[in-house]
C-alpha atoms as a PDB file:
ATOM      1  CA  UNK A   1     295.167 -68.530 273.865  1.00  0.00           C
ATOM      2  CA  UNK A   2     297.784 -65.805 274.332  1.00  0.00           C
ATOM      3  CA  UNK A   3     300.307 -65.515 277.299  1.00  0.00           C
ATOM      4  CA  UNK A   4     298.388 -62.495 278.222  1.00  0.00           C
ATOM      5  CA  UNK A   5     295.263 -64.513 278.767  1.00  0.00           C
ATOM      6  CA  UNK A   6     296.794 -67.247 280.183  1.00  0.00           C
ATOM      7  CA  UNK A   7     298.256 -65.149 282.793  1.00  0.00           C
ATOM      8  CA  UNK A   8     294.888 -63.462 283.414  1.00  0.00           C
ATOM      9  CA  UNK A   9     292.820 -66.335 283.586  1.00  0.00           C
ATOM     10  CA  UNK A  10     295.632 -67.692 285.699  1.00  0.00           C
ATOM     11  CA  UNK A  11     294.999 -64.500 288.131  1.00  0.00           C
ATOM     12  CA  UNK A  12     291.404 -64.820 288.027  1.00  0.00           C
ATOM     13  CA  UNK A  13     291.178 -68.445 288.928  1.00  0.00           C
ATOM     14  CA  UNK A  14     293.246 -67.793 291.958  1.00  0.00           C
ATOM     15  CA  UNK A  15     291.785 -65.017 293.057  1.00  0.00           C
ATOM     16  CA  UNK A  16     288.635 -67.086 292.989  1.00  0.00           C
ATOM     17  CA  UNK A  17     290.400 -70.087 295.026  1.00  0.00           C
ATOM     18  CA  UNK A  18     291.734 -67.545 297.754  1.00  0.00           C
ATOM     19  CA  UNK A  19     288.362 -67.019 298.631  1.00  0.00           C
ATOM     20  CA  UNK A  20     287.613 -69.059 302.017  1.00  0.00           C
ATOM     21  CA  UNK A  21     283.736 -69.751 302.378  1.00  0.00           C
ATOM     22  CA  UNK A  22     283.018 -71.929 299.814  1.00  0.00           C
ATOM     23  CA  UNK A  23     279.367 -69.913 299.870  1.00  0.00           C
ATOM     24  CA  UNK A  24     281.334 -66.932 298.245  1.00  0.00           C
ATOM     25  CA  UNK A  25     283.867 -68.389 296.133  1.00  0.00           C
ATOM     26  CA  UNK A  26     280.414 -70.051 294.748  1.00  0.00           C
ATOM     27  CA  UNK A  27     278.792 -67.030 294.020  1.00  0.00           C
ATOM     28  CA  UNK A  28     282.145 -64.681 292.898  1.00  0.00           C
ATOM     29  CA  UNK A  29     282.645 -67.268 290.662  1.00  0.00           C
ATOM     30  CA  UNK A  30     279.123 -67.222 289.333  1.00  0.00           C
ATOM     31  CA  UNK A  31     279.410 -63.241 289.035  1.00  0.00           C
ATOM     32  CA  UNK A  32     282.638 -63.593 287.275  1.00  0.00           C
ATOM     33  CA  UNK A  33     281.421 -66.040 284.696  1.00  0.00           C
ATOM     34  CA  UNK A  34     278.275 -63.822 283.859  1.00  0.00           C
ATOM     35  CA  UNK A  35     280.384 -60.684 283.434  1.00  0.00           C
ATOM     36  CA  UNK A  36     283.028 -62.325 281.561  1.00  0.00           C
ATOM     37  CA  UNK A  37     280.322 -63.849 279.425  1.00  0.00           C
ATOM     38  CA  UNK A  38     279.067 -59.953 278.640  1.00  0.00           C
ATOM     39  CA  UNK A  39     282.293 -58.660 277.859  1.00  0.00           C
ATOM     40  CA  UNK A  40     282.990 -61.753 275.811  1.00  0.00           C
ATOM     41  CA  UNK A  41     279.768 -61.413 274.209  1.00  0.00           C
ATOM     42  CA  UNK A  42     280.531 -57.407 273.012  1.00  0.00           C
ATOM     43  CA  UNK A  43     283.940 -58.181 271.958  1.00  0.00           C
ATOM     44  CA  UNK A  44     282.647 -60.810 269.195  1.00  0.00           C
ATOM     45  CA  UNK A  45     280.243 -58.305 268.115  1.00  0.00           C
ATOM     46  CA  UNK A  46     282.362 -56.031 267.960  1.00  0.00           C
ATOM     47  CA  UNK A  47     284.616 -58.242 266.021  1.00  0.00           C
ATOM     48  CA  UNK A  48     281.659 -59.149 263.842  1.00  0.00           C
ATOM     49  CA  UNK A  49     280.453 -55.541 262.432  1.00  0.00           C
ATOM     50  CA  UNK A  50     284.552 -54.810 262.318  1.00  0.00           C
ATOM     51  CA  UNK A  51     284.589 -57.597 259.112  1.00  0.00           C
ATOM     52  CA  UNK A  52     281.210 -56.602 257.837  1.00  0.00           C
ATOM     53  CA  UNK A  53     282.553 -53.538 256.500  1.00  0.00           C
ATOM     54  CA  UNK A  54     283.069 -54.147 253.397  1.00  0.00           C
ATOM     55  CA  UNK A  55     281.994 -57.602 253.142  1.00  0.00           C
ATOM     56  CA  UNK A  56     278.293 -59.912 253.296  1.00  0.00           C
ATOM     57  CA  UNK A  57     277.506 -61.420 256.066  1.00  0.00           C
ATOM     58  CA  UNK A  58     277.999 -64.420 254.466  1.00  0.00           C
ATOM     59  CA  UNK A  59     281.599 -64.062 253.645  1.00  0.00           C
ATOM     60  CA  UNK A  60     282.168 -62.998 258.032  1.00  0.00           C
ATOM     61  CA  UNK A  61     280.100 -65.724 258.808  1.00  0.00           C
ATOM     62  CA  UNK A  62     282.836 -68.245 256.612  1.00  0.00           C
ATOM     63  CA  UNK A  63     285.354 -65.975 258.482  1.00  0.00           C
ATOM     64  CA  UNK A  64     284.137 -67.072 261.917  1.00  0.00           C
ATOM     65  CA  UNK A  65     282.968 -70.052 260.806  1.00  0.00           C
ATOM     66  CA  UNK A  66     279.570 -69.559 260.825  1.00  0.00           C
ATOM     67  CA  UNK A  67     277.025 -68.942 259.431  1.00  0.00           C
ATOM     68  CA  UNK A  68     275.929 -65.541 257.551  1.00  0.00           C
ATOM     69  CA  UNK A  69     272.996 -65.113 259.226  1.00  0.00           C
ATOM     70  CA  UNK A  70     275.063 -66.466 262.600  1.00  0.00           C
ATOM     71  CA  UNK A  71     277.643 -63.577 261.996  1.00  0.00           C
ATOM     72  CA  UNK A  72     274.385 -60.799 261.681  1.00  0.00           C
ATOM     73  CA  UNK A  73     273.664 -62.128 264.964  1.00  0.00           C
ATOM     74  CA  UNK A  74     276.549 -61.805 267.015  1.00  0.00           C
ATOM     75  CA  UNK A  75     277.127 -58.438 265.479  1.00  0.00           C
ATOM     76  CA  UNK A  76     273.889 -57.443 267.346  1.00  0.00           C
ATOM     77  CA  UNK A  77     274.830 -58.674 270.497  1.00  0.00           C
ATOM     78  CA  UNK A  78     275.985 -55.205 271.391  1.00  0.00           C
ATOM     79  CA  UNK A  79     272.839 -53.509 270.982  1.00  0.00           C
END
């Protein structure tokens, strides 16, 4: 991980602990996890139809390491 992510997750984590009812840290943290995990989700697809271009699937997939069919996947995540 980079310094810039450590330093945001870092942020993130404590802005989650300053929370005081434990009901709401719960469920910020629960809404924070399923929007990371969108975001997250784009930016590999993203990341996935960036190698495609000019190459198989096969060849991203060996990239990621995964496989072809794998990559194709994740590259549709953004749809």
């Amino acid at each position: 991980m980079t310094e810039a992510l450590d330093t945001a997750t870092t942020s993130l984590i404590r802005a989650l602990t300053d929370i005081g009812s434990p009901v709401e840290r719960y469920e910020a943290a629960e809404e924070l996890k399923a929007r990371i995990d969108r975001e997250v989700k784009l930016v590999k697809a993203e990341v996935a139809k960036s190698l495609y271009s000019g190459r198989s699937w096969a060849a991203v997939g060996k990239l990621l390491g995964v496989t072809g069919s794998r990559a194709e996947q994740i590259s549709r995540a953004a749809r």
